[in-house]
Protein backbone atom coordinates (compact mmCIF):
# COMPACT_ATOMS: atom_id res chain seq x y z
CA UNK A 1 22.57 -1.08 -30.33
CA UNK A 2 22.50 -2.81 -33.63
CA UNK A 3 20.29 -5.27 -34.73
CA UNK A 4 20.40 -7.89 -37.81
CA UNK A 5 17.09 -8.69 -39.01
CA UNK A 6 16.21 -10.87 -41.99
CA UNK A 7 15.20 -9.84 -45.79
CA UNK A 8 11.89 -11.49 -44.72
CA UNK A 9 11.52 -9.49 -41.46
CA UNK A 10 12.96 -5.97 -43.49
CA UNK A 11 10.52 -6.56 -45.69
CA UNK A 12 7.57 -7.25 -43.11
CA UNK A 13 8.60 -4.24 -41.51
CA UNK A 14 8.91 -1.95 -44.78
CA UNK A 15 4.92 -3.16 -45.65
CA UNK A 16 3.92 -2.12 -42.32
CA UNK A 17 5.57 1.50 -43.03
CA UNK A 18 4.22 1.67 -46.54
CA UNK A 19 0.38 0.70 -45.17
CA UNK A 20 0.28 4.21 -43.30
CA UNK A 21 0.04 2.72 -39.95
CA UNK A 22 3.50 3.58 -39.04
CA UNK A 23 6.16 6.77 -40.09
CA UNK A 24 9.03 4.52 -40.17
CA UNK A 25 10.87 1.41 -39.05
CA UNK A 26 11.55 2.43 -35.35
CA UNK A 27 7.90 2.66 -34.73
CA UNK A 28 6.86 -0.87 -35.98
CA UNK A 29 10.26 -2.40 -34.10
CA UNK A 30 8.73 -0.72 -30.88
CA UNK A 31 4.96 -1.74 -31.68
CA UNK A 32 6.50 -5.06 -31.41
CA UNK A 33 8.57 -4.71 -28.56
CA UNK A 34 5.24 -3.39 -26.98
CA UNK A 35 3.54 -6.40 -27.92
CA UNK A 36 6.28 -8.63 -26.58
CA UNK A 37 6.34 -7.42 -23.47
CA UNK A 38 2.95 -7.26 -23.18
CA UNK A 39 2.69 -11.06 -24.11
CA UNK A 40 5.43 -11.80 -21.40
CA UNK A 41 3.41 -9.57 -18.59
CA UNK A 42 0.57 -11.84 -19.22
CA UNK A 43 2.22 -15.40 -19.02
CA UNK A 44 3.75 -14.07 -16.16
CA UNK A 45 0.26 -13.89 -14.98
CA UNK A 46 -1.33 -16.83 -16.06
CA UNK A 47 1.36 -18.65 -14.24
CA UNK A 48 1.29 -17.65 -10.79
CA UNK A 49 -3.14 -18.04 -11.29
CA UNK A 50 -1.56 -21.88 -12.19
CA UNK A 51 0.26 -21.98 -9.59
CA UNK A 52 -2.12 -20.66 -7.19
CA UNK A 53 -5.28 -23.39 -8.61
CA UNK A 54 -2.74 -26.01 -8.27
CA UNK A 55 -1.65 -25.09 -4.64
CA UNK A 56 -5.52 -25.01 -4.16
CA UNK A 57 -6.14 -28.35 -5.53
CA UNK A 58 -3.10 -29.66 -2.94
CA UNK A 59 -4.23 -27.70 -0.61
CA UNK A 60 -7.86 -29.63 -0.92
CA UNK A 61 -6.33 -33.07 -1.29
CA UNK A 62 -4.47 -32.81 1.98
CA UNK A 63 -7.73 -32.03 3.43
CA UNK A 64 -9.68 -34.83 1.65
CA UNK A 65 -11.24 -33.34 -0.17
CA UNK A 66 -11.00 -35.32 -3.27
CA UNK A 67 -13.89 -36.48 -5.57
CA UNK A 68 -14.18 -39.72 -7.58
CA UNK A 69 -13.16 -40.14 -11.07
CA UNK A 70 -16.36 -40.75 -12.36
CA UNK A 71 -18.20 -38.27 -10.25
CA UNK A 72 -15.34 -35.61 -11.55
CA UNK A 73 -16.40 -36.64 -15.58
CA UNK A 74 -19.88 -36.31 -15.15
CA UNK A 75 -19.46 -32.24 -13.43
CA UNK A 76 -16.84 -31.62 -16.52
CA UNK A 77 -19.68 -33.29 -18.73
CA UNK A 78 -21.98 -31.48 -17.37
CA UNK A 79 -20.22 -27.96 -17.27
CA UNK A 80 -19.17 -28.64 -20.80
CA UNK A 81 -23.12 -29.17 -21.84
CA UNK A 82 -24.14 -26.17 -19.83
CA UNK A 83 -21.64 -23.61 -21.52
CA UNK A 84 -22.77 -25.10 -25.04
CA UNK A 85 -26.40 -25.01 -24.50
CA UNK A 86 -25.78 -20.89 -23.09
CA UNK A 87 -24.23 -20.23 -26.61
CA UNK A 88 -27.20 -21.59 -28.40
């Protein structure tokens, strides 16, 4: 496999080598990789929870289970005041 990089990303990768943290170039082109993938795993995640809370919220309207617009402000209000008065 070959791979083109930019003078700005050889450069990025030759200060990581020359800070210690890494022997050589292969090792911060994997750390990356790593990363990556990692990244990917958990949008991959947080997308099927999205999915699943919006099912639920269809799920609920079908049933009726809908609340008011102004009743639905006032619990966000009042969640939002709740979590800000905890960090105090």
């Amino acid at each position: 496999m070959k791979v083109i990089l930019t003078p700005e990303l050889e450069r990025r990768i030759a200060e990581k080598v020359e800070s210690g943290l890494y022997a050589n170039a292969s090792e911060v082109v994997r750390e990356g990789l790593r990363l990556l993938f990692e990244t990917d795993a958990l949008q991959d995640r947080q997308l099927v929870q999205l999915r699943a809370d919006i099912q639920t919220g269809l799920d609920q309207a079908d049933r009726g289970e809908l609340v008011d617009d102004a009743v639905s402000h006032e619990r966000v209000k009042a969640a939002l005041a709740a979590q800000v008065s905890t960090r105090a």
